[in-house]
N, C-alpha and C. Protein backbone atom coordinates (compact mmCIF):
# COMPACT_ATOMS: atom_id res chain seq x y z
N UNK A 1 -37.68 26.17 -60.96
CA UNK A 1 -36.64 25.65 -61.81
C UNK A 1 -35.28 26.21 -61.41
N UNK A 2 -35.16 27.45 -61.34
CA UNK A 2 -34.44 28.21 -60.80
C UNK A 2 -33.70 27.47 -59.53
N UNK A 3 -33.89 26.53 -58.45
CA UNK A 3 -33.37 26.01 -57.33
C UNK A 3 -32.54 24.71 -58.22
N UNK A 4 -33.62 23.95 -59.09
CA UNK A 4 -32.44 22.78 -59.15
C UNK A 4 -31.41 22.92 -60.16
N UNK A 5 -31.29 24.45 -60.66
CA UNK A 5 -30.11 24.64 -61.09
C UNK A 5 -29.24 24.94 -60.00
N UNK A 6 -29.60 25.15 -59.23
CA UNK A 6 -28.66 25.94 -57.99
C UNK A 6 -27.85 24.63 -57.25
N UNK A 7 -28.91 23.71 -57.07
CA UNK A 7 -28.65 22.61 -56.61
C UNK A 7 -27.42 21.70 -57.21
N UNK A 8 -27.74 21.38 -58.63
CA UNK A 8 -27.11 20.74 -59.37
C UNK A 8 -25.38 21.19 -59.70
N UNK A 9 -25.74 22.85 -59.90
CA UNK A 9 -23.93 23.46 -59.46
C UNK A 9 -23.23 23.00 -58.63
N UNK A 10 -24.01 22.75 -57.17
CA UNK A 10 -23.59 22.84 -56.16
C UNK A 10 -23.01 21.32 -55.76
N UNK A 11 -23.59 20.70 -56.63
CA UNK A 11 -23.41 18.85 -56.55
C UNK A 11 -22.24 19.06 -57.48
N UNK A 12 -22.09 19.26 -58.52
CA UNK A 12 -20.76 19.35 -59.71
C UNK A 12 -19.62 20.11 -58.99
N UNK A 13 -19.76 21.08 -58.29
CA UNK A 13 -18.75 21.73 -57.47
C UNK A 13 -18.53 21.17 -56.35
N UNK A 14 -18.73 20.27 -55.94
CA UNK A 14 -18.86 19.56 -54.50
C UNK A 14 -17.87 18.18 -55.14
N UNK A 15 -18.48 17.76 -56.18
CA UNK A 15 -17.68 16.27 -57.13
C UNK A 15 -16.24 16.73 -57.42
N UNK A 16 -15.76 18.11 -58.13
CA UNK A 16 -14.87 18.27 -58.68
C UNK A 16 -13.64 18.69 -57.28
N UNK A 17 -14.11 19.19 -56.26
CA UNK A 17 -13.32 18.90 -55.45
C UNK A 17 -12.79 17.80 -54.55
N UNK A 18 -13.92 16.54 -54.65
CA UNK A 18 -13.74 15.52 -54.23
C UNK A 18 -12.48 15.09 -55.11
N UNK A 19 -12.85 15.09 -56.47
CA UNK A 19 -11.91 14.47 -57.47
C UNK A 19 -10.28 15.47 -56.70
N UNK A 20 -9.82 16.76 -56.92
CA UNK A 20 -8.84 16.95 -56.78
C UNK A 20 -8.35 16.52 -55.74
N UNK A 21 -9.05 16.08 -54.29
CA UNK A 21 -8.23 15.81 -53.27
C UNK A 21 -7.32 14.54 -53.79
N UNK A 22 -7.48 13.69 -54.42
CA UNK A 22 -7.08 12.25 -54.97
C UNK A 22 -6.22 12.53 -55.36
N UNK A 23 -4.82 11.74 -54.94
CA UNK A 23 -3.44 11.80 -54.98
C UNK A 23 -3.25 11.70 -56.49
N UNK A 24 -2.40 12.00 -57.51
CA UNK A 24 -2.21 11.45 -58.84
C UNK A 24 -0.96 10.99 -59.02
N UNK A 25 -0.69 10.02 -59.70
CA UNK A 25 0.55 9.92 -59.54
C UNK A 25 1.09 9.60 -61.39
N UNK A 26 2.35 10.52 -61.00
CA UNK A 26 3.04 10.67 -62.43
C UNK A 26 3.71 9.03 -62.65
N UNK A 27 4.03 9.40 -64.11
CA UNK A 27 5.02 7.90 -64.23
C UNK A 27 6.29 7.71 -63.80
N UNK A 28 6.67 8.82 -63.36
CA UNK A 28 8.12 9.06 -62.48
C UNK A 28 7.90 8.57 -61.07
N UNK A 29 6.66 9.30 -60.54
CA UNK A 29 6.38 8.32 -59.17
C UNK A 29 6.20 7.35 -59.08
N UNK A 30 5.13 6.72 -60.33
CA UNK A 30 4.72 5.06 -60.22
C UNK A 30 6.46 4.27 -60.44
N UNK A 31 7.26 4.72 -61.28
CA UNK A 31 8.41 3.95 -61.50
C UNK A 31 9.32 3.92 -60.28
N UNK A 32 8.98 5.13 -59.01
CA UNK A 32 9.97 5.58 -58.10
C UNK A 32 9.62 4.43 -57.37
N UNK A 33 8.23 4.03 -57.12
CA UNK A 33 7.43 3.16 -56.17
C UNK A 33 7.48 1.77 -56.48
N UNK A 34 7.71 1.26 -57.58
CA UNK A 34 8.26 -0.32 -58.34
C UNK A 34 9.56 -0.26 -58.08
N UNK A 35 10.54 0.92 -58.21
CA UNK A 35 11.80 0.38 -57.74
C UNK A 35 12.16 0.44 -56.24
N UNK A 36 11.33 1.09 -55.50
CA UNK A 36 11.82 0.46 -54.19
C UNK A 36 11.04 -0.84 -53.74
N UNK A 37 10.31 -1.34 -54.02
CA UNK A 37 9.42 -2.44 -53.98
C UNK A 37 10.61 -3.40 -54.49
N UNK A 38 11.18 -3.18 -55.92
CA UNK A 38 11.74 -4.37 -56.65
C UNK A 38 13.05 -4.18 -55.48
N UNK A 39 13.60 -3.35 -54.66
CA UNK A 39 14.84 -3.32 -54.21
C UNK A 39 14.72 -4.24 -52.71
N UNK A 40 13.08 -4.05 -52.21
CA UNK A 40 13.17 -4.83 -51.27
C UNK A 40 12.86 -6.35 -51.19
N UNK A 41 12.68 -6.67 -52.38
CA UNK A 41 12.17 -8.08 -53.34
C UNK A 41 13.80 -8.67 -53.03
N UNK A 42 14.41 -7.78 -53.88
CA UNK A 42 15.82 -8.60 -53.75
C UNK A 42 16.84 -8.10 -52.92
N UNK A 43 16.84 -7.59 -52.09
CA UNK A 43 17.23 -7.58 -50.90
C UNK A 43 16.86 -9.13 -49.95
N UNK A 44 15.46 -9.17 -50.05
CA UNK A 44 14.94 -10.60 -49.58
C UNK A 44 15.49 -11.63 -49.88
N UNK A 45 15.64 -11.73 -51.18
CA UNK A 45 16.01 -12.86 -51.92
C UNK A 45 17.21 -12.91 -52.12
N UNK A 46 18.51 -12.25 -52.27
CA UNK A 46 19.49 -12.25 -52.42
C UNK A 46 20.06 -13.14 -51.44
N UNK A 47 19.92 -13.44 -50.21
CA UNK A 47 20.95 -13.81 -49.15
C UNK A 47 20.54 -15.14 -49.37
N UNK A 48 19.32 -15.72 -50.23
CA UNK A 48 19.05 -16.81 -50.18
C UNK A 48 19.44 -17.28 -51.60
N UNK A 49 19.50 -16.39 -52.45
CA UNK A 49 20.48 -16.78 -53.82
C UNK A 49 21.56 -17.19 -53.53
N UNK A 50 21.98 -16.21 -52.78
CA UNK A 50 23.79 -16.45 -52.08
C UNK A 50 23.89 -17.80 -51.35
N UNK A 51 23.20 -17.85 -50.89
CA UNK A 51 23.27 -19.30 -50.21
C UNK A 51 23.48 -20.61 -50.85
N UNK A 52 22.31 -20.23 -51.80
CA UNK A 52 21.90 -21.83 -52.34
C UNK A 52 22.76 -21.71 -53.84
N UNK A 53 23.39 -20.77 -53.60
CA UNK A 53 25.35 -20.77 -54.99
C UNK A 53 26.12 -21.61 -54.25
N UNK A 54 25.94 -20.80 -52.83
CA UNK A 54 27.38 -21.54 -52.17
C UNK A 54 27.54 -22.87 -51.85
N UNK A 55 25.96 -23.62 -51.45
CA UNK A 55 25.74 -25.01 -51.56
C UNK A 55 25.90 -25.47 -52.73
N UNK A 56 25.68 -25.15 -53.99
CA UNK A 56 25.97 -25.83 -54.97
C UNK A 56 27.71 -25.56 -55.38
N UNK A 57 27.98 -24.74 -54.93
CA UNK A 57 29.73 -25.08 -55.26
C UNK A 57 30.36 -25.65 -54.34
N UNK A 58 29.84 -26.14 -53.72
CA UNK A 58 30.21 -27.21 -52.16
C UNK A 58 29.87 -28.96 -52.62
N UNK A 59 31.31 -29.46 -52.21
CA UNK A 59 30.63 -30.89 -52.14
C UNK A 59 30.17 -31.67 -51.14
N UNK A 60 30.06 -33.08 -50.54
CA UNK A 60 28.90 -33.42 -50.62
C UNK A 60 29.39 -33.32 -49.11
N UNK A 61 30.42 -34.16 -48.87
CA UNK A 61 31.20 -33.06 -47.27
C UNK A 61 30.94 -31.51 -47.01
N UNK A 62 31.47 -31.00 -47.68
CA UNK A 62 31.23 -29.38 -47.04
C UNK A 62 29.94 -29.05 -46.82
N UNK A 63 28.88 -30.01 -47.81
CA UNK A 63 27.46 -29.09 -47.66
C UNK A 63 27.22 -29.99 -46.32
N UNK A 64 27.42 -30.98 -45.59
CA UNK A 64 26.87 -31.65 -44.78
C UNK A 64 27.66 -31.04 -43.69
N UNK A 65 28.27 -30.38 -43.51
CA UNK A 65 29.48 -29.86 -42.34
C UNK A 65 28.51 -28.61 -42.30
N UNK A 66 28.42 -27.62 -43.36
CA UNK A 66 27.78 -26.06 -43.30
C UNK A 66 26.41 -26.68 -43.24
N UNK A 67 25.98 -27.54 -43.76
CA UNK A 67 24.12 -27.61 -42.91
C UNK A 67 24.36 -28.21 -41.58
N UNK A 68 25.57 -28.87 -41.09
CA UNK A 68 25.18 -28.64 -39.76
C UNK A 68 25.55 -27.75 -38.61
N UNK A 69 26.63 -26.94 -38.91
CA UNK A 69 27.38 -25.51 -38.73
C UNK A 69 25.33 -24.68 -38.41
N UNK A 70 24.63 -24.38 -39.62
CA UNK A 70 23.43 -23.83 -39.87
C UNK A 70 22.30 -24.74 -38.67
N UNK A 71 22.64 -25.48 -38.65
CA UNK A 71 21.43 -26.18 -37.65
C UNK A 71 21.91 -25.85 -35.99
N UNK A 72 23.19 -26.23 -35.83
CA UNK A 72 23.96 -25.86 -34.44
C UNK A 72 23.67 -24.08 -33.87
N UNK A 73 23.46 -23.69 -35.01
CA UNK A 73 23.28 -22.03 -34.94
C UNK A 73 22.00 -21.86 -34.52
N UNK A 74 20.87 -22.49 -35.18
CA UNK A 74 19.86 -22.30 -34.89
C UNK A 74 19.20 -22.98 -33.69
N UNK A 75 19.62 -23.82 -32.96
CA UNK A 75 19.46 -24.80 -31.96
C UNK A 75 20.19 -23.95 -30.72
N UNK A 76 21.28 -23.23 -31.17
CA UNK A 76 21.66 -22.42 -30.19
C UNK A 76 20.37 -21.10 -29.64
N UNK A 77 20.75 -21.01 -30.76
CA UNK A 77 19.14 -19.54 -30.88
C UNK A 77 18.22 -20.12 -30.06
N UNK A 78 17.72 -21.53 -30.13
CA UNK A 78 16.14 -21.41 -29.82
C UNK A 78 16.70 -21.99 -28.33
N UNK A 79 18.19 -22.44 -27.67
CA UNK A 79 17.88 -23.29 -26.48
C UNK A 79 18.66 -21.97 -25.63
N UNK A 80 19.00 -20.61 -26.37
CA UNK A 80 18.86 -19.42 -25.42
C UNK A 80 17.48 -18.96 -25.60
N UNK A 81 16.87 -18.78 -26.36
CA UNK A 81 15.57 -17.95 -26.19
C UNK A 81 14.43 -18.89 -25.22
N UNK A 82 14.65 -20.37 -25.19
CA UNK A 82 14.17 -21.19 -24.49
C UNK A 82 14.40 -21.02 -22.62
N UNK A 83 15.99 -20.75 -22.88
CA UNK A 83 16.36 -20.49 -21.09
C UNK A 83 16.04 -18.95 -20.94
N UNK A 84 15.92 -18.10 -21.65
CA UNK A 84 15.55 -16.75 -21.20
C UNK A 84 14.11 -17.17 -20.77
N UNK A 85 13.16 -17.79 -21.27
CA UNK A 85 11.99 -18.11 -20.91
C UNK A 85 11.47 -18.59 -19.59
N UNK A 86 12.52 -19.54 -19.22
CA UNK A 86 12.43 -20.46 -18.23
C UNK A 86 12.86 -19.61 -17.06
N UNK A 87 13.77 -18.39 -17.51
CA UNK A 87 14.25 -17.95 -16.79
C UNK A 87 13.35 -16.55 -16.25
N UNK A 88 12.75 -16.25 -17.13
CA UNK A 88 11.49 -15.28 -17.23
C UNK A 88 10.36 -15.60 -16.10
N UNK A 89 10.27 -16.88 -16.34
CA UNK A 89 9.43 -17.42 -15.37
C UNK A 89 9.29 -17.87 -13.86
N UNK A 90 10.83 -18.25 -13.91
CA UNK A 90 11.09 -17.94 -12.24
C UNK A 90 11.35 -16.84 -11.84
N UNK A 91 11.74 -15.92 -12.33
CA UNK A 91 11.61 -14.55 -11.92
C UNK A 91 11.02 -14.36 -11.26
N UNK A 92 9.10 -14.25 -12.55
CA UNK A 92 8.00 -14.16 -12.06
C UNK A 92 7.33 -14.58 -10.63
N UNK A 93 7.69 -15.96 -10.26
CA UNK A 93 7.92 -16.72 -9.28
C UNK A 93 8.66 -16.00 -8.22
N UNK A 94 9.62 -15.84 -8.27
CA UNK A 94 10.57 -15.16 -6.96
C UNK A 94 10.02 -14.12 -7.02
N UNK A 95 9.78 -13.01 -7.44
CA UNK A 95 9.19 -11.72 -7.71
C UNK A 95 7.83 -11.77 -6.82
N UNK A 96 7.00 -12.82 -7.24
CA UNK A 96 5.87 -13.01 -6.80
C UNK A 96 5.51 -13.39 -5.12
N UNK A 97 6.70 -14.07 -4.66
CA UNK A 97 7.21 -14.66 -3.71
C UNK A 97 7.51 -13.46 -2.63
N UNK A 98 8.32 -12.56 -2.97
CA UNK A 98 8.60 -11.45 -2.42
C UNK A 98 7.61 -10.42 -2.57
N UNK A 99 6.56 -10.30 -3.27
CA UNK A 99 5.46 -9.68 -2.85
C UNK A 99 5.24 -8.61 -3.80
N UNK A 100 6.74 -8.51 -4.17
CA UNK A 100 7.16 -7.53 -5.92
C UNK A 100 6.35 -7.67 -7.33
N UNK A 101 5.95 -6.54 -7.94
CA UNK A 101 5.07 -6.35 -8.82
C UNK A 101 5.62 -7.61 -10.13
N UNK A 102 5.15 -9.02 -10.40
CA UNK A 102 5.73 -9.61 -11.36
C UNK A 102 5.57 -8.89 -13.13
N UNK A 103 5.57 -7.61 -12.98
CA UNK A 103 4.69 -6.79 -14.29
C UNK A 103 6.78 -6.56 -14.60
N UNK A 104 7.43 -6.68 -13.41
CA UNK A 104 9.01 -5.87 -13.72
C UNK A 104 9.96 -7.24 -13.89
N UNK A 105 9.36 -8.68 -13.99
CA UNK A 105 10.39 -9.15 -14.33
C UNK A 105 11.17 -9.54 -15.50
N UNK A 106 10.47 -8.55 -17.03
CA UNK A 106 10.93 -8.67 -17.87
C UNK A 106 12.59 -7.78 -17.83
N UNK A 107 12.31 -6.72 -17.04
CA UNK A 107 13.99 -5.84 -16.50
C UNK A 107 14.68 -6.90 -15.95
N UNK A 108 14.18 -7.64 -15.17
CA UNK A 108 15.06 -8.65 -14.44
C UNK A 108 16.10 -9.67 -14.68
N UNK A 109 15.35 -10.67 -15.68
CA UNK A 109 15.55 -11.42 -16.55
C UNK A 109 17.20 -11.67 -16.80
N UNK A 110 17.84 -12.75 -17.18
CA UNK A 110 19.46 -12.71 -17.42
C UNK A 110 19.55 -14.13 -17.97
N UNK A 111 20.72 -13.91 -18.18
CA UNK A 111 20.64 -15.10 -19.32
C UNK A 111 21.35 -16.34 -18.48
N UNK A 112 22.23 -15.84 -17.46
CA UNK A 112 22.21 -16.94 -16.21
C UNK A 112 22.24 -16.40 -14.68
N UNK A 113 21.42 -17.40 -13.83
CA UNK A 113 20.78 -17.74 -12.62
C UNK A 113 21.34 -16.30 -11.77
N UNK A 114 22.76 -16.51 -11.57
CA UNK A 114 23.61 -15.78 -11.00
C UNK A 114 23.12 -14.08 -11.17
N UNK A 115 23.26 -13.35 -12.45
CA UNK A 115 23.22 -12.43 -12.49
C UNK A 115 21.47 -11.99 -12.14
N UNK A 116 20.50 -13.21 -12.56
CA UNK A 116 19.23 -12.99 -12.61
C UNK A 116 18.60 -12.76 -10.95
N UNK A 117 19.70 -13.21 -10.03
CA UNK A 117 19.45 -13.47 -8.58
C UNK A 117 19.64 -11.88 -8.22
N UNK A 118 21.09 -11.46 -8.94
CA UNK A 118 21.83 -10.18 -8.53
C UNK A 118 20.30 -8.74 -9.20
N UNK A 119 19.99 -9.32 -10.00
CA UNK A 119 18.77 -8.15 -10.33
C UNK A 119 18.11 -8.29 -9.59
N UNK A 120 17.18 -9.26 -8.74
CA UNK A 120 16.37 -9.32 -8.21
C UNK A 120 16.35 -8.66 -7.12
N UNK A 121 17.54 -9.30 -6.30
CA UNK A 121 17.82 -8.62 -4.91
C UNK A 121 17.78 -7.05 -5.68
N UNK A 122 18.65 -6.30 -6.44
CA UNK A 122 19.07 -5.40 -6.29
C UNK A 122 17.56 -4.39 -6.19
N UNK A 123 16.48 -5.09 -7.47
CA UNK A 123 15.33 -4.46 -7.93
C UNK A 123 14.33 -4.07 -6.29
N UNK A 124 14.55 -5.36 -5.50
CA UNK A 124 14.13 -5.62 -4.16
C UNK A 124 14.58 -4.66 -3.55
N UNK A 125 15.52 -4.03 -3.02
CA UNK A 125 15.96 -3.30 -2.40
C UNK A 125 15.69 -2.08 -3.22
N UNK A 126 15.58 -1.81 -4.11
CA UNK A 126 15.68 -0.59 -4.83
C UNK A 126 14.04 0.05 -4.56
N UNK A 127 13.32 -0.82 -4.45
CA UNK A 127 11.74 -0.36 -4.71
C UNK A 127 10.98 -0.91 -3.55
N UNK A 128 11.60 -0.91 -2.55
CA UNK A 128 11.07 -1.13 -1.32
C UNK A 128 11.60 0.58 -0.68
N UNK A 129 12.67 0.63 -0.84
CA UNK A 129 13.33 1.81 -0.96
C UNK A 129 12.80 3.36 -1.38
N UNK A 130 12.09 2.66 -2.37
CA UNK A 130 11.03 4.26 -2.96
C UNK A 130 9.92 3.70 -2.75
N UNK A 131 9.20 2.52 -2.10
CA UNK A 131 8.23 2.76 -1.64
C UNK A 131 7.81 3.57 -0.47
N UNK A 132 8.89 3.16 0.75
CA UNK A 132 9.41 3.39 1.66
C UNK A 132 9.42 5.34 1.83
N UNK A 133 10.03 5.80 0.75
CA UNK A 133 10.62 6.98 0.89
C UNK A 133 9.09 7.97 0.23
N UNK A 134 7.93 7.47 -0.62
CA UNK A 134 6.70 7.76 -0.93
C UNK A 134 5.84 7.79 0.30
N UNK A 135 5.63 6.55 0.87
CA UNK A 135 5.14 6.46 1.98
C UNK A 135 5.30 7.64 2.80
N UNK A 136 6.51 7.78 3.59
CA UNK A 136 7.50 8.99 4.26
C UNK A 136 6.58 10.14 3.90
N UNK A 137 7.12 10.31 2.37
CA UNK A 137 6.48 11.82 2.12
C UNK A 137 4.77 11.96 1.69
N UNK A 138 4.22 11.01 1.96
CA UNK A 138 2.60 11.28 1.62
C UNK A 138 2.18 11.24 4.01
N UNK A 139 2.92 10.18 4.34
CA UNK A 139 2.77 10.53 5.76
C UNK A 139 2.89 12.19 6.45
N UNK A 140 4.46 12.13 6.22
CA UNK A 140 4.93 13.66 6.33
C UNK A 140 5.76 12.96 7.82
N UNK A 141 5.59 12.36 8.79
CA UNK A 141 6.46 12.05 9.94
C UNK A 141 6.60 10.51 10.28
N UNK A 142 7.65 10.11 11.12
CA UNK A 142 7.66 9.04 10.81
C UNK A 142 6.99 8.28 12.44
N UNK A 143 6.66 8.82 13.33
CA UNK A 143 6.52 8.70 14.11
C UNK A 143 4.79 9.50 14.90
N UNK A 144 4.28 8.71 15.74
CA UNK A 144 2.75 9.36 16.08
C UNK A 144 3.01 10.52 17.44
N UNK A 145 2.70 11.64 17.16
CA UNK A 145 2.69 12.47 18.33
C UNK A 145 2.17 12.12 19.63
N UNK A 146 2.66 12.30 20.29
CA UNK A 146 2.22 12.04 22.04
C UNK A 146 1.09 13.10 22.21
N UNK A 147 0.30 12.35 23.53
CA UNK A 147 -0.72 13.46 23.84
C UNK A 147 0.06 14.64 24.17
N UNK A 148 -0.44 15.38 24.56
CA UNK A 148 0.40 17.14 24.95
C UNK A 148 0.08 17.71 26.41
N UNK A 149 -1.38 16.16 26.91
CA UNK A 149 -1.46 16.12 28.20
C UNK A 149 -0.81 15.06 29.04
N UNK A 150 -0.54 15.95 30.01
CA UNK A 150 -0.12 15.07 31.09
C UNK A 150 -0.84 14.37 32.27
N UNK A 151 -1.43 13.09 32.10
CA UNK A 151 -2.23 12.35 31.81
C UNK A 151 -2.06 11.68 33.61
N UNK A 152 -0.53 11.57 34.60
CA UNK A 152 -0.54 11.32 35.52
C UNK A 152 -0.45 12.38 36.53
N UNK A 153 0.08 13.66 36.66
CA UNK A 153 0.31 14.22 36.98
C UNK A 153 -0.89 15.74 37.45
N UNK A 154 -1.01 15.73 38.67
CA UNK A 154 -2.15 16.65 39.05
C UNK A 154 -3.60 16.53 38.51
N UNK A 155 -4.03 15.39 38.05
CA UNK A 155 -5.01 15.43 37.54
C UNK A 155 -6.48 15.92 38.56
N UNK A 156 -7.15 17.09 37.84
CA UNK A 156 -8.08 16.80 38.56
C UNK A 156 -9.48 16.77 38.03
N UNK A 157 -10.88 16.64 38.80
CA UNK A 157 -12.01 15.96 37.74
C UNK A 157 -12.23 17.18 36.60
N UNK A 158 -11.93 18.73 37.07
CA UNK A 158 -12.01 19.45 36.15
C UNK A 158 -11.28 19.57 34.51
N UNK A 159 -10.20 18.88 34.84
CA UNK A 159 -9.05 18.92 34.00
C UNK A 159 -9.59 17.45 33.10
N UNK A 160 -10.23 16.77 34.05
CA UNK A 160 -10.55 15.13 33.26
C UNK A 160 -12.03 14.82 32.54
N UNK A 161 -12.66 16.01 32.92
CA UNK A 161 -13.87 16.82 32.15
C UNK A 161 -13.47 17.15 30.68
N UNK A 162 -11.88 18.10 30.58
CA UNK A 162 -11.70 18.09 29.11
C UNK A 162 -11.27 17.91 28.00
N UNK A 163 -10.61 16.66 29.14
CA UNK A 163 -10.12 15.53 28.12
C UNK A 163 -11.16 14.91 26.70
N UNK A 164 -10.56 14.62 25.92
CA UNK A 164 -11.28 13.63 24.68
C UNK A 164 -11.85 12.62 25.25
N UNK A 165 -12.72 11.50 24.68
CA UNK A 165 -13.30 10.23 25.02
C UNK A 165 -11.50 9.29 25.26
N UNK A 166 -11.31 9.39 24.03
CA UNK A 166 -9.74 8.84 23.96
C UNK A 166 -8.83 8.99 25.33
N UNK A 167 -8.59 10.10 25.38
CA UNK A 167 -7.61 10.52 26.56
C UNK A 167 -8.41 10.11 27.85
N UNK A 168 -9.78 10.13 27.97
CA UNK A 168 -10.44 9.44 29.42
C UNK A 168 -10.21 8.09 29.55
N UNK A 169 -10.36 6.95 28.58
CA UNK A 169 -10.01 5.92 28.43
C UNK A 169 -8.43 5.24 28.99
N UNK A 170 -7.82 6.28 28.29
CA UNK A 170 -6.46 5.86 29.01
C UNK A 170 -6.12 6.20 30.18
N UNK A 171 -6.41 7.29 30.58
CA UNK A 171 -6.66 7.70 32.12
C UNK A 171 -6.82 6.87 33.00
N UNK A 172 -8.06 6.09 32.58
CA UNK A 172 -8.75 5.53 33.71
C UNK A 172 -8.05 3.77 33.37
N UNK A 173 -7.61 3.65 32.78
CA UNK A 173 -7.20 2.64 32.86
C UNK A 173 -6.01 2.28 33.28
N UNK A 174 -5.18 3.20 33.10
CA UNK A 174 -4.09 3.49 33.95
C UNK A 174 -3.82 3.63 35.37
N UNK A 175 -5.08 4.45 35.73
CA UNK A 175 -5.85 4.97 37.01
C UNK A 175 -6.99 4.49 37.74
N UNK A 176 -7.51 3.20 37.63
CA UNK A 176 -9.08 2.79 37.85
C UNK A 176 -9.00 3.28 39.31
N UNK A 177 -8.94 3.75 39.66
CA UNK A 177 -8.80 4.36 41.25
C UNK A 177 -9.81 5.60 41.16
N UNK A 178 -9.70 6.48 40.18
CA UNK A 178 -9.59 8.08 40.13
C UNK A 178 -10.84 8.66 40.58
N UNK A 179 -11.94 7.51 40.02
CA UNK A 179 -13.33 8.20 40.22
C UNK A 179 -14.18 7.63 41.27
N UNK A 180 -13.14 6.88 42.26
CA UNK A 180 -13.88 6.35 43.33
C UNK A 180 -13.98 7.32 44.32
């Protein structure tokens, strides 16, 4: 009997700390948390209150001039976000063309042809440039060392004994004479 009292403490003391972890919240917080809620409600709504005042104190001219003022705006919006697109895409294209990672032509990108040409080249040159200069330093030289033998000069069969397979090859081909 003695254990499932032990047990049962141990379940009630195990519950009552579950319970305290649980946030509580006063009525000062719950009211703190409705008024920024209600502030971003009308924040939302306000610019569209404002609006639809100003159409109604407008007559039947002005509202047809400012809805189309409002449509010209938005037609602008979508026939730049339309040519950034188009323009996004030949990028990709030229980028791709030149052999350049198309992952960078969102940097590229311009809102006309001209400047979008001037990134390209510039990006082109720029990263051929540090490929170039990576390459360099994972090589270490830019150029292949020469043999260190002298390959025409006094040769004799002893000396052509300890040459490499490599270095006999060129020898003798240079030389098909040598071992007659």
């Amino acid at each position: 009997m003695e254990e499932n009292n032990n047990t049962s403490v141990e379940t009630i003391e195990t519950t009552e700390t579950q319970e305290t972890e649980n946030k509580t919240f006063t009525q000062a917080d719950f009211d703190r948390e409705i008024s920024k809620m209600y502030d971003k409600f009308e924040k939302r709504f306000s610019k569209r209150a404002e609006e639809a005042q100003k159409l109604a104190s407008m007559n039947a001219e002005e509202k047809a001039k400012y809805e189309f003022e409002q449509r010209v705006k938005e037609l602008e919006g979508k026939e730049k976000e339309w040519t950034l697109k188009e323009n996004k895409y030949e990028a990709s294209k030229i980028l791709g063309e030149k052999g350049l990672p198309i992952a960078f032509a969102d940097f590229i990108v311009a809102e006309d042809a001209e400047t979008m040409m001037s990134n390209i080249k510039l990006f082109d040159d720029e990263f051929k440039k540090a490929v170039a200069k990576e390459v360099q330093a994972r090589i270490g030289s830019n150029t292949p060392k020469a043999s260190t033998i002298d390959l025409e000069v006094g040769m004799t069969k002893e000396k052509f004994a300890q040459l490499n397979d490599n270095e006999k090859i060129a020898f003798l081909k240079s030389n098909p004479d040598f071992l007659k």
